[in-house]
C-alpha atoms as a PDB file:
ATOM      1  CA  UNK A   1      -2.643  12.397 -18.339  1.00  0.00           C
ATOM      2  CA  UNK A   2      -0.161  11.920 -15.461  1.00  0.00           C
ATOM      3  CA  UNK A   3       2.896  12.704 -15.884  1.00  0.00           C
ATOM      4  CA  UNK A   4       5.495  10.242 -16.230  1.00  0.00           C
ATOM      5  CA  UNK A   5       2.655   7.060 -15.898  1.00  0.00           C
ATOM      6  CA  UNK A   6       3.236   5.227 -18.974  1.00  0.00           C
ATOM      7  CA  UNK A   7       0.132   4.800 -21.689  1.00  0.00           C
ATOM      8  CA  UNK A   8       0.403   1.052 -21.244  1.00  0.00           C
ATOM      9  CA  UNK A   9      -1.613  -1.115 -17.897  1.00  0.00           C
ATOM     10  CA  UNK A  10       0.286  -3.595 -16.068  1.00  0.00           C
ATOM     11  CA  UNK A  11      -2.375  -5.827 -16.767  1.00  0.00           C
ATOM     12  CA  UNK A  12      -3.937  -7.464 -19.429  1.00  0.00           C
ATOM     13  CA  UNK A  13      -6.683 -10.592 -19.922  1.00  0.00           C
ATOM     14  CA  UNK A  14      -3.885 -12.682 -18.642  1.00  0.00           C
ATOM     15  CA  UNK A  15      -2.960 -10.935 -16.164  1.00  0.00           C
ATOM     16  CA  UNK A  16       0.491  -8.854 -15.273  1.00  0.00           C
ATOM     17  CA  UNK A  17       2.682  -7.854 -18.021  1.00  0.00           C
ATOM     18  CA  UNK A  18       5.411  -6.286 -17.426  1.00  0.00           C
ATOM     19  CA  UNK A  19       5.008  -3.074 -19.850  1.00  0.00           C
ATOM     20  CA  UNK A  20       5.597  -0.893 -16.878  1.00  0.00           C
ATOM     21  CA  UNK A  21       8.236  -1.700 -15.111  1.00  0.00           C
ATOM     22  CA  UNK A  22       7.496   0.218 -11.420  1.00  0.00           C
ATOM     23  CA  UNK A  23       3.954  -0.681 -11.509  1.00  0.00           C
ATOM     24  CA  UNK A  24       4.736  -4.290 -12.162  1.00  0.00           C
ATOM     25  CA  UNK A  25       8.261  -4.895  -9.749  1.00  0.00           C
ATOM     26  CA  UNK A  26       5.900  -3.062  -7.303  1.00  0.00           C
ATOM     27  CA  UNK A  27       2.339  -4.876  -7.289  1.00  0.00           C
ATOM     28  CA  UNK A  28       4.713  -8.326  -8.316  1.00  0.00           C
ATOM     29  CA  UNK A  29       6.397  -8.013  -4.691  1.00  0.00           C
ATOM     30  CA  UNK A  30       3.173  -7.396  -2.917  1.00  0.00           C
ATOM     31  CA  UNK A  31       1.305 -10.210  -4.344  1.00  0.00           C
ATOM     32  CA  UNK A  32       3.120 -13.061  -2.546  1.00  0.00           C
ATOM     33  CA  UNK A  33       0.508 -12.998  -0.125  1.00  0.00           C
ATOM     34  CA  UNK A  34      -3.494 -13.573   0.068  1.00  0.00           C
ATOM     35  CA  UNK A  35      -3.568 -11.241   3.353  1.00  0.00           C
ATOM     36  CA  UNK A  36      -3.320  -8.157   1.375  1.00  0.00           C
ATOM     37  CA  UNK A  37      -5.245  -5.427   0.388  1.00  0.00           C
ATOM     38  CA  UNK A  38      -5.141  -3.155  -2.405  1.00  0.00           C
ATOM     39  CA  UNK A  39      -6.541   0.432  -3.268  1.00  0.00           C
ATOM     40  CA  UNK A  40      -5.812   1.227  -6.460  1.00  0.00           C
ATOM     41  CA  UNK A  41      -5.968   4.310  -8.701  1.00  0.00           C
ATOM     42  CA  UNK A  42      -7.287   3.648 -12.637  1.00  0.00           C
ATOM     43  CA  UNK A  43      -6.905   6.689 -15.529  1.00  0.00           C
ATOM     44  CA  UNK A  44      -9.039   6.897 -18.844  1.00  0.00           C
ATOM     45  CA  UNK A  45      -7.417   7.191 -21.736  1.00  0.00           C
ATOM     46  CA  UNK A  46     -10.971   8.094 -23.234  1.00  0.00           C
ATOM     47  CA  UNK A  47     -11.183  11.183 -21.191  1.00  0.00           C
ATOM     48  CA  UNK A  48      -8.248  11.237 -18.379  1.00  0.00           C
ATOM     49  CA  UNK A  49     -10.439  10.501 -15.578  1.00  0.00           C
ATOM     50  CA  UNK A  50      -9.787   8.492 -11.731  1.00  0.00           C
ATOM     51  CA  UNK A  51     -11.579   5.731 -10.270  1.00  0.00           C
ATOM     52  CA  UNK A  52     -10.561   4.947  -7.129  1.00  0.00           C
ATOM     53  CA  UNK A  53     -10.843   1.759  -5.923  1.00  0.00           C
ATOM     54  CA  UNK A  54     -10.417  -1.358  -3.223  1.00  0.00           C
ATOM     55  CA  UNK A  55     -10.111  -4.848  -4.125  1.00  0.00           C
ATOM     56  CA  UNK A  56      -8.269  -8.127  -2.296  1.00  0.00           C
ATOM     57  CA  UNK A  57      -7.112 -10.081  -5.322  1.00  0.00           C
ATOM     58  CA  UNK A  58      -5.832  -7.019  -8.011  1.00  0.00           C
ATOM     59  CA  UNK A  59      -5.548  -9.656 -11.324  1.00  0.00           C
ATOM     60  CA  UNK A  60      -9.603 -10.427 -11.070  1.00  0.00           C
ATOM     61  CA  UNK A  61     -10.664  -7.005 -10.105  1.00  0.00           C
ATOM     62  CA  UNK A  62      -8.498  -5.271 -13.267  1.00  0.00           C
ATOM     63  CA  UNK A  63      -9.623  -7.736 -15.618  1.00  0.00           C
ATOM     64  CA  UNK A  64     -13.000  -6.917 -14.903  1.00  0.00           C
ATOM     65  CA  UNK A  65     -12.485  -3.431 -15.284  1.00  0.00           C
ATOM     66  CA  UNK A  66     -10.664  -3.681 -18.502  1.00  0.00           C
ATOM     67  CA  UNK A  67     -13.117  -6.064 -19.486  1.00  0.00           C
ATOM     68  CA  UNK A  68     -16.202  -4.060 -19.299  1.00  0.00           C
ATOM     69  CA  UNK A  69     -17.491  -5.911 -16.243  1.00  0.00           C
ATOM     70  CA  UNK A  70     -17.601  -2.814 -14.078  1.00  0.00           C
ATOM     71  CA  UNK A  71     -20.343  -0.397 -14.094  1.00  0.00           C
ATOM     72  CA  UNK A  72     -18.165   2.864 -13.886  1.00  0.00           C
ATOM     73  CA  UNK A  73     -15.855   2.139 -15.930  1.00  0.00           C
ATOM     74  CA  UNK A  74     -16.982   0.059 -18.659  1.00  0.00           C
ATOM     75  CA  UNK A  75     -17.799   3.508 -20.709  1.00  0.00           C
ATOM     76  CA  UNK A  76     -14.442   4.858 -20.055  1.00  0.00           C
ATOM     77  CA  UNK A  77     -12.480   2.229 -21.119  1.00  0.00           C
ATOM     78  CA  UNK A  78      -9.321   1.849 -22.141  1.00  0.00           C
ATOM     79  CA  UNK A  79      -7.826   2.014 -18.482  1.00  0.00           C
ATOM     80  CA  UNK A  80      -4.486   2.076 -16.894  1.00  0.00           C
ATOM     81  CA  UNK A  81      -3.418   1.280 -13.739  1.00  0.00           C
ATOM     82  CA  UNK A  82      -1.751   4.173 -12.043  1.00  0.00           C
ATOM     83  CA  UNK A  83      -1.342   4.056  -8.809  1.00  0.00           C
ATOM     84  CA  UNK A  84      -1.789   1.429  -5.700  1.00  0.00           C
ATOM     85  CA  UNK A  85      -1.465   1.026  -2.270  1.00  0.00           C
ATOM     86  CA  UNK A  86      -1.252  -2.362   0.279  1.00  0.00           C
ATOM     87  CA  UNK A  87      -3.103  -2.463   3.224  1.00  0.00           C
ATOM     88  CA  UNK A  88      -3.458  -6.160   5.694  1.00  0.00           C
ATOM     89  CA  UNK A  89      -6.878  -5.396   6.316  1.00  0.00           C
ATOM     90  CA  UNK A  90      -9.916  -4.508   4.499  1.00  0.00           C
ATOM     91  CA  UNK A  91     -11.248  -1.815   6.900  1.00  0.00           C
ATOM     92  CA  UNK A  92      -7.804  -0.059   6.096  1.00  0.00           C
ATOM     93  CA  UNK A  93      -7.859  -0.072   2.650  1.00  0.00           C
ATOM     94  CA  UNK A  94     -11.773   1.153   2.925  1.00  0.00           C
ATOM     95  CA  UNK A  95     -10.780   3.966   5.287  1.00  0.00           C
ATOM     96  CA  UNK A  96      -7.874   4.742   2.491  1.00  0.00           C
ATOM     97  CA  UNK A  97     -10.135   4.764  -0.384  1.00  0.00           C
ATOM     98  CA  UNK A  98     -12.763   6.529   1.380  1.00  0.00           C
ATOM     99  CA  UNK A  99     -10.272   9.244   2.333  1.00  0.00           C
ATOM    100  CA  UNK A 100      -9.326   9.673  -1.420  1.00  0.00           C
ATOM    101  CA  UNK A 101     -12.131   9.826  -2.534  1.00  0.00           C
ATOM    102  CA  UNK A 102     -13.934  12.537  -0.495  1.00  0.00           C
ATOM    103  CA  UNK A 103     -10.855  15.135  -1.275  1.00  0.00           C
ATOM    104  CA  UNK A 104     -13.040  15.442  -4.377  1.00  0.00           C
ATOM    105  CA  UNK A 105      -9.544  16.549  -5.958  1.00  0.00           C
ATOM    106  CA  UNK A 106      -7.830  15.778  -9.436  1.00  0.00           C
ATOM    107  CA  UNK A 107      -4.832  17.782  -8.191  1.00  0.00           C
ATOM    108  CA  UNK A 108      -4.706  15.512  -5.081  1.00  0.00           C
ATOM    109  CA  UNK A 109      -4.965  12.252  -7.215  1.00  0.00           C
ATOM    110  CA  UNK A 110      -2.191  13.508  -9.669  1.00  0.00           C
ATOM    111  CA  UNK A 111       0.108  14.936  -6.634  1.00  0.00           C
ATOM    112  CA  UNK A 112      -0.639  11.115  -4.726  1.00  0.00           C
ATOM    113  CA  UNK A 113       0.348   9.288  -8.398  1.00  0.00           C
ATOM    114  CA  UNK A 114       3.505  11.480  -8.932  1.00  0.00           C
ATOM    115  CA  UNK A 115       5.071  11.182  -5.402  1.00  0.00           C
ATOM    116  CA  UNK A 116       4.472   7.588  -5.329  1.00  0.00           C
ATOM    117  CA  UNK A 117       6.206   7.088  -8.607  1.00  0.00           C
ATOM    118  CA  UNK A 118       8.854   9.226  -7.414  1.00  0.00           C
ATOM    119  CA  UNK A 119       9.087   6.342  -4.324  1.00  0.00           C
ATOM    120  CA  UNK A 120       8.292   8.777  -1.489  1.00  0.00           C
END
């Protein structure tokens, strides 16, 4: 589990709730606008493992992941949202998530979560 990420999502069926505070005040500003994209960092609470991610509208993409409509994670559900980024185009947020995911690294992931909760 990462430390100090709460055990609660900011989303739910409906959409954001406001559990987490960061997560929410954070994703909540960047959502004002449809030229955004997101890539996005989900934790298992079945077995504590990522899934990295890229998506342009966050509410649809998390409700299908909590809902069982993704491949991946549909076993490892319940997820959290723990970590996001904005990007204004999709070929950046593709090279981010790419990057992420070929260092191959929990540490990495868990470093990336903690800083950005920190606000660096």
């Amino acid at each position: 589990m990462v430390e100090g990420a709460r055990l609660e999502s900011v989303y739910s069926r409906k959409g954001i709730k406001s559990s987490n505070l960061l997560l929410s005040a954070k994703l909540n500003a960047r959502k004002s606008s449809k030229d955004h994209f997101y890539v996005y960092v989900l934790q298992s609470l079945k077995d504590f493992s990522f899934y990295v991610g890229q998506c342009d509208d966050p509410d649809i993409r998390m409700s299908k992941h909590f809902d069982g409509m993704s491949k991946y994670t549909s076993s490892k559900r319940p997820l959290r949202l723990v970590y996001f980024e904005v990007f204004h185009s999709r070929k950046e947020a593709l090279i981010r998530e790419n990057k992420i995911k070929k260092m191959k690294s929990r540490k990495y992931i868990i470093e990336l979560i903690a800083k950005w909760l920190q606000g660096d």
